[in-house]
N, C-alpha and C. Protein backbone atom coordinates (compact mmCIF):
# COMPACT_ATOMS: atom_id res chain seq x y z
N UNK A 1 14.73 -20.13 7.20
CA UNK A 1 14.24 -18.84 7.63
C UNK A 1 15.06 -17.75 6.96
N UNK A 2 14.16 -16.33 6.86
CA UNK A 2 14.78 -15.78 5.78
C UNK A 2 14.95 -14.35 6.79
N UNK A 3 15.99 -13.63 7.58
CA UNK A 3 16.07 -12.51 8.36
C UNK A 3 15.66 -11.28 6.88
N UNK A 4 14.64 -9.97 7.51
CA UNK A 4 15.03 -9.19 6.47
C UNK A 4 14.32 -7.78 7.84
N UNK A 5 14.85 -6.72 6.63
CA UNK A 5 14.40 -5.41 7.61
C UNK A 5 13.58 -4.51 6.12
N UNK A 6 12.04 -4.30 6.79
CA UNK A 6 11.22 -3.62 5.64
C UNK A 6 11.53 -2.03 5.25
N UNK A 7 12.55 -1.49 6.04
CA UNK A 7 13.09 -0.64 5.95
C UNK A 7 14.42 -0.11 4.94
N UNK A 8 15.17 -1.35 4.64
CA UNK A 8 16.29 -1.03 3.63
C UNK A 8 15.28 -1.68 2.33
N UNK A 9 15.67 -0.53 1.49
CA UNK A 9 15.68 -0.42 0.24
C UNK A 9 16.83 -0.44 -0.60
N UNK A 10 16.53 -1.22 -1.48
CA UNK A 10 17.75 -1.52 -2.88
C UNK A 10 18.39 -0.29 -3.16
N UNK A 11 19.36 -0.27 -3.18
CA UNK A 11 19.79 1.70 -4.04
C UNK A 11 19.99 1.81 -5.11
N UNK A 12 19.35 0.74 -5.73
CA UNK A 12 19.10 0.51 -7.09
C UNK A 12 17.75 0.59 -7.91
N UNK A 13 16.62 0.43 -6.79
CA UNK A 13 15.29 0.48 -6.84
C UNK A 13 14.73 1.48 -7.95
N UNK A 14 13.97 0.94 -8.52
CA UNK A 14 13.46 1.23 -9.85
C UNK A 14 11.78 1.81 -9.39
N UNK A 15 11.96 3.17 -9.55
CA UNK A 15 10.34 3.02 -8.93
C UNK A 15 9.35 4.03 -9.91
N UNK A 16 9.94 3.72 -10.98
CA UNK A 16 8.97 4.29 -12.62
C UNK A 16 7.32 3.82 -12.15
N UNK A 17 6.89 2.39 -11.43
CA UNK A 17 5.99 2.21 -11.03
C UNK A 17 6.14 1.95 -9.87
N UNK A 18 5.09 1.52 -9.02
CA UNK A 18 5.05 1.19 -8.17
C UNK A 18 5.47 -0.27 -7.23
N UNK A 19 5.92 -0.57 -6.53
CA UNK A 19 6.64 -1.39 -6.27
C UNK A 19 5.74 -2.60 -5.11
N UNK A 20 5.41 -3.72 -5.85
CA UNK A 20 5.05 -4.86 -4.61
C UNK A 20 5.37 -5.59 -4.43
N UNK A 21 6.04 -6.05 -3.47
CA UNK A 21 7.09 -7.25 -2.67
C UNK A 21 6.56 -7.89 -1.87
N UNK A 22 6.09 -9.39 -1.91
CA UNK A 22 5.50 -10.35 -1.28
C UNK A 22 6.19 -10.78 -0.13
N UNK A 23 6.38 -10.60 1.19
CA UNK A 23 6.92 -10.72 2.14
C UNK A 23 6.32 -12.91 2.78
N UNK A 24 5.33 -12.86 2.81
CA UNK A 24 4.64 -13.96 3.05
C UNK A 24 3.21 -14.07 2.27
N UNK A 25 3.18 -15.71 1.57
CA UNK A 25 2.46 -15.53 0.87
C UNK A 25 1.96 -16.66 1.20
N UNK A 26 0.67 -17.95 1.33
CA UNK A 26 0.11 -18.31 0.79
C UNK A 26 -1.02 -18.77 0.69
N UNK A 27 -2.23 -19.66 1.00
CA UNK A 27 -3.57 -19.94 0.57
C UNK A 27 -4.31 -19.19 1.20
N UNK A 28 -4.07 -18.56 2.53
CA UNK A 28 -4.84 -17.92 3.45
C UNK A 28 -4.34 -16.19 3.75
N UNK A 29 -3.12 -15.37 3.57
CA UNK A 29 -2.97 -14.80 4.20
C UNK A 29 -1.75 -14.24 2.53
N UNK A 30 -1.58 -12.83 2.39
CA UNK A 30 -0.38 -12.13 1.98
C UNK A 30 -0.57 -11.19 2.86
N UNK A 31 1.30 -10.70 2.62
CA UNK A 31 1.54 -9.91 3.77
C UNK A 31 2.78 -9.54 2.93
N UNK A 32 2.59 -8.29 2.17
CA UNK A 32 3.32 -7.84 1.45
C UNK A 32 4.10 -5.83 1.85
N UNK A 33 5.18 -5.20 1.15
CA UNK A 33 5.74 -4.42 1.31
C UNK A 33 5.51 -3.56 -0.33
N UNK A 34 4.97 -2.46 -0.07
CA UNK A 34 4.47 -1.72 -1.33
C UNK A 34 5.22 -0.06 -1.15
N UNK A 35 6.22 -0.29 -1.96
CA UNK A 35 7.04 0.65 -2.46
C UNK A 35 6.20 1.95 -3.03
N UNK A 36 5.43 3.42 -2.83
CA UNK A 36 5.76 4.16 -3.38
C UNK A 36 6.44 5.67 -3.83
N UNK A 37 6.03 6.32 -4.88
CA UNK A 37 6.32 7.94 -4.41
C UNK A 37 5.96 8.21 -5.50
N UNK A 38 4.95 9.09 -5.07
CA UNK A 38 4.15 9.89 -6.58
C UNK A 38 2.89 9.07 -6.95
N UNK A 39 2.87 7.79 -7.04
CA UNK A 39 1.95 6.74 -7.35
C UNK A 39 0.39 7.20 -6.86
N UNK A 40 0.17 7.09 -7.58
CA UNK A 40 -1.40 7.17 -7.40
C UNK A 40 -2.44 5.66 -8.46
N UNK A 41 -3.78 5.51 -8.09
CA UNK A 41 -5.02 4.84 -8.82
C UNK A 41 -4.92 5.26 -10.38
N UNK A 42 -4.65 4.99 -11.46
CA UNK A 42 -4.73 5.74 -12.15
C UNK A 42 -6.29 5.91 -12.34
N UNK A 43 -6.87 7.20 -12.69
CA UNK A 43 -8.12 7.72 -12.70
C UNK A 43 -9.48 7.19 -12.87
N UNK A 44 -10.46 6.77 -12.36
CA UNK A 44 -11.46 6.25 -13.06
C UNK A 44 -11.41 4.47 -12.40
N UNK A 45 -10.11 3.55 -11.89
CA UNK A 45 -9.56 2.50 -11.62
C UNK A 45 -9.85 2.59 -10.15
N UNK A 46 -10.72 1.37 -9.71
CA UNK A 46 -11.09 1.06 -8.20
C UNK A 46 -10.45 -0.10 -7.91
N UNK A 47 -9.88 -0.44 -6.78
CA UNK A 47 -9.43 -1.27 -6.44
C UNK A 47 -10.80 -2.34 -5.25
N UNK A 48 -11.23 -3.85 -6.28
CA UNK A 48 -12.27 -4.10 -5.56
C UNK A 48 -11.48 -5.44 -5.14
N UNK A 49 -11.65 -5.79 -4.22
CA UNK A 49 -10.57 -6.91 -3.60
C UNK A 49 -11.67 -7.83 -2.99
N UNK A 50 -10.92 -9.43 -3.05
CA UNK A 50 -12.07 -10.14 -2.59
C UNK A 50 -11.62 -10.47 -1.81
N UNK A 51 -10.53 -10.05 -0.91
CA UNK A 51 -9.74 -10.41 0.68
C UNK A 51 -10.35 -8.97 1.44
N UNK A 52 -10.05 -8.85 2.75
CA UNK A 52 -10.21 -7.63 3.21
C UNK A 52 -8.50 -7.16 3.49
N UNK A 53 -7.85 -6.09 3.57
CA UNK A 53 -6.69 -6.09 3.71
C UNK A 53 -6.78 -4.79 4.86
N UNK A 54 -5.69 -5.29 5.52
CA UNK A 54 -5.59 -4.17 6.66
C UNK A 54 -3.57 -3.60 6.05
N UNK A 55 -4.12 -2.41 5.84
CA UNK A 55 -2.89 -1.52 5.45
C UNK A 55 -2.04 -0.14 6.41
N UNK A 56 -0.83 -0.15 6.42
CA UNK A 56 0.24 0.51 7.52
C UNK A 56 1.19 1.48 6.57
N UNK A 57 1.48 2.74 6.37
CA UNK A 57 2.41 3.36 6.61
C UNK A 57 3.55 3.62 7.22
N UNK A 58 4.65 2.94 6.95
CA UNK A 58 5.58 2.69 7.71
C UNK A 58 6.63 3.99 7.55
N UNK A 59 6.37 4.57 6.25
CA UNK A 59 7.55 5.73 6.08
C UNK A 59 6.97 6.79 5.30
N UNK A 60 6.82 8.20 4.97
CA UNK A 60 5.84 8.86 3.78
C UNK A 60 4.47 8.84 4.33
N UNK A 61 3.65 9.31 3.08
CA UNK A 61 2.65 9.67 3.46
C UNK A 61 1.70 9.18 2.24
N UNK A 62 0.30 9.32 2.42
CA UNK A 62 -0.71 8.43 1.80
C UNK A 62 -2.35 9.14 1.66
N UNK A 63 -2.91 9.22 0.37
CA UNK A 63 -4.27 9.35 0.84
C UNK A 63 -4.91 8.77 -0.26
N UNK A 64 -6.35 7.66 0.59
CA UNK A 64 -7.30 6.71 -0.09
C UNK A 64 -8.41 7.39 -0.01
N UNK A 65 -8.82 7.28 -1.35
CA UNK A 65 -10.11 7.82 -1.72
C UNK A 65 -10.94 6.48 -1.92
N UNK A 66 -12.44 6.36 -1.22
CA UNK A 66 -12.61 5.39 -1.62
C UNK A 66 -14.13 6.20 -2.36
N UNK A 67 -15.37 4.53 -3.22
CA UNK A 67 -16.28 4.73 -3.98
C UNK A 67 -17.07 5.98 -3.64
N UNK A 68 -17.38 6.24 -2.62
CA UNK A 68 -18.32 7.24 -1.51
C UNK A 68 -17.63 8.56 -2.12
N UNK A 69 -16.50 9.17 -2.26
CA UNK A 69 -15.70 9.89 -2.45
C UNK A 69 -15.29 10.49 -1.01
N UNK A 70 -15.10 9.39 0.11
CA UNK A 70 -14.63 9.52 1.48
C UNK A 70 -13.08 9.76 1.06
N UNK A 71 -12.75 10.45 1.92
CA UNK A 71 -11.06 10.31 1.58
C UNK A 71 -10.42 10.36 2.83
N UNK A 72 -9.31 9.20 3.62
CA UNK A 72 -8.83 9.79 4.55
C UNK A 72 -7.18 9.24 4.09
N UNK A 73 -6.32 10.27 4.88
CA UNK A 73 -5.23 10.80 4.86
C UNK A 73 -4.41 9.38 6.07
N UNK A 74 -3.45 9.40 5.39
CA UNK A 74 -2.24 8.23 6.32
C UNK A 74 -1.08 8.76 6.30
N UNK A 75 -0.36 9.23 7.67
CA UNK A 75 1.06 9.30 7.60
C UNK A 75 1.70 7.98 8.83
N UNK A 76 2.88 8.41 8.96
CA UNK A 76 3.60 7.15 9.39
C UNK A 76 3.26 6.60 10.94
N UNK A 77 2.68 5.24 11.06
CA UNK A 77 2.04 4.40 11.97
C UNK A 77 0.97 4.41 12.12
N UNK A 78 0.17 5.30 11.11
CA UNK A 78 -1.10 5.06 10.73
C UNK A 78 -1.84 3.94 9.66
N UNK A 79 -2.80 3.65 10.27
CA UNK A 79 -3.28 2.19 9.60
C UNK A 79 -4.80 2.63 9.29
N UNK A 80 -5.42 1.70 8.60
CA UNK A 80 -6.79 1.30 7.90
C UNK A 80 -6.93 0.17 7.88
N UNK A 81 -8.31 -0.57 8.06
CA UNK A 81 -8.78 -1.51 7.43
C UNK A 81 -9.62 -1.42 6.07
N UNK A 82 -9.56 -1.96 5.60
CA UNK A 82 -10.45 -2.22 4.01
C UNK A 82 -10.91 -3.32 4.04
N UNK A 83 -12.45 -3.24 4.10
CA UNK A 83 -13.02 -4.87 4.10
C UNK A 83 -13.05 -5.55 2.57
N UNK A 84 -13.29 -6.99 2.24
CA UNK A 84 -13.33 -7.41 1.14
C UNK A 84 -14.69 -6.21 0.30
N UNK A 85 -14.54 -6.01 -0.95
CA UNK A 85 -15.43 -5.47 -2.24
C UNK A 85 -15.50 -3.50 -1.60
N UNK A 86 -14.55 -3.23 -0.57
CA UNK A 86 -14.78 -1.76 -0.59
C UNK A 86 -13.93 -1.49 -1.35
N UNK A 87 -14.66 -0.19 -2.44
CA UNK A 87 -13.90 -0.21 -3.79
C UNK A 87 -13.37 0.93 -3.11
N UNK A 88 -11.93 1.15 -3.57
CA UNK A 88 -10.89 2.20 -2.97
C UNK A 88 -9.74 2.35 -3.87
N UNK A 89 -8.97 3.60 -3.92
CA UNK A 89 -8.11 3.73 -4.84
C UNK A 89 -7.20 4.38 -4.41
N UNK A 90 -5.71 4.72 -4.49
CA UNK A 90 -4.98 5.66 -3.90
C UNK A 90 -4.97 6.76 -4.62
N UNK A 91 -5.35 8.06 -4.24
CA UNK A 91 -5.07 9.16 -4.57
C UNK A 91 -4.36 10.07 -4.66
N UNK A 92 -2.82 9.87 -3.78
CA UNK A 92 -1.95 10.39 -3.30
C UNK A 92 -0.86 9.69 -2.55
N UNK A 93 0.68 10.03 -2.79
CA UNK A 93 1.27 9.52 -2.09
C UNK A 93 2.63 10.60 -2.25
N UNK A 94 3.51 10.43 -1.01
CA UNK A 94 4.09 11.27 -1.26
C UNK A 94 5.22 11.89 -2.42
N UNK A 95 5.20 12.90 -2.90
CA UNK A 95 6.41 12.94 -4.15
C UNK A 95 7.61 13.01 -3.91
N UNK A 96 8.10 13.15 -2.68
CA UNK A 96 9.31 13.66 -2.62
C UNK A 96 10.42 12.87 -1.81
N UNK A 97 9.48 11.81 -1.00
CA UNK A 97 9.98 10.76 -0.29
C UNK A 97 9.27 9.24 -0.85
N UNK A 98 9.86 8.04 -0.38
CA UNK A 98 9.09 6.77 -0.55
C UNK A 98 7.98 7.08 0.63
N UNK A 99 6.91 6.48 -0.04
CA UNK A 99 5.78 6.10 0.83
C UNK A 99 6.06 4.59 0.86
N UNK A 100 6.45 3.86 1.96
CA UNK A 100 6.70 2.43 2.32
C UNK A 100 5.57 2.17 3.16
N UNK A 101 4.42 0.98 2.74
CA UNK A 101 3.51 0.10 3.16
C UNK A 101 3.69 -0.79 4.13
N UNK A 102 3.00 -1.00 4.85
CA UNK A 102 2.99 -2.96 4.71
C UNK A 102 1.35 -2.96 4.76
N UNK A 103 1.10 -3.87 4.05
CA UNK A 103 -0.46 -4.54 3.81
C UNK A 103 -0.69 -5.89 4.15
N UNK A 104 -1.33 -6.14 4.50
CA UNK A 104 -2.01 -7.63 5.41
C UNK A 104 -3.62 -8.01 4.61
N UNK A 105 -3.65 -9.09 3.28
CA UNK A 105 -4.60 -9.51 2.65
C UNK A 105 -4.91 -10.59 3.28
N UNK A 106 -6.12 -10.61 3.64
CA UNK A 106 -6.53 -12.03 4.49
C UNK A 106 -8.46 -12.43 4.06
């Protein structure tokens, strides 16, 4: 067993891109920790997933634009579901702080 807290970050952390850390992974279920700040979809790029993933804001702030050009806004302990093939992209995240995830692909 592996103790960890999704809250400390490396102080070394490299975050030129965006950051995804596999917390639990395998045939049925990820359940990962997604580092960002500033990060966005780059333009034109949908994210079409063949899991449905239910996604959390744990720190920062967030906004998903999805195909529709729906857009809703996430700050901290706010969640979404995304079913499998809804094409969605991030549009925003915060610049000035980490926006820290957790996402649940199932």
């Amino acid at each position: 067993m592996k103790k960890m807290n999704v809250f400390n970050l490396p102080p070394s952390l490299d975050l030129t891109e965006e950051v995804f850390q596999p917390l639990v992974k395998n045939d049925h279920i990820l359940i990962e920790r997604i580092i960002s700040k500033a990060h966005v979809t780059p333009e034109g790029q949908w994210y079409d997933q063949s899991k449905s993933e239910w996604v959390m804001v744990l720190k920062g702030a967030a906004e998903i634009t999805f195909f529709n050009e729906e857009k809703v806004s996430l700050t901290v302990g706010e969640a979404i579901e995304l079913p499998a093939h809804c094409k969605h992209r991030v549009s925003w995240t915060a610049p000035n702080e980490e926006t820290l995830w957790l996402a649940i692909h199932y």
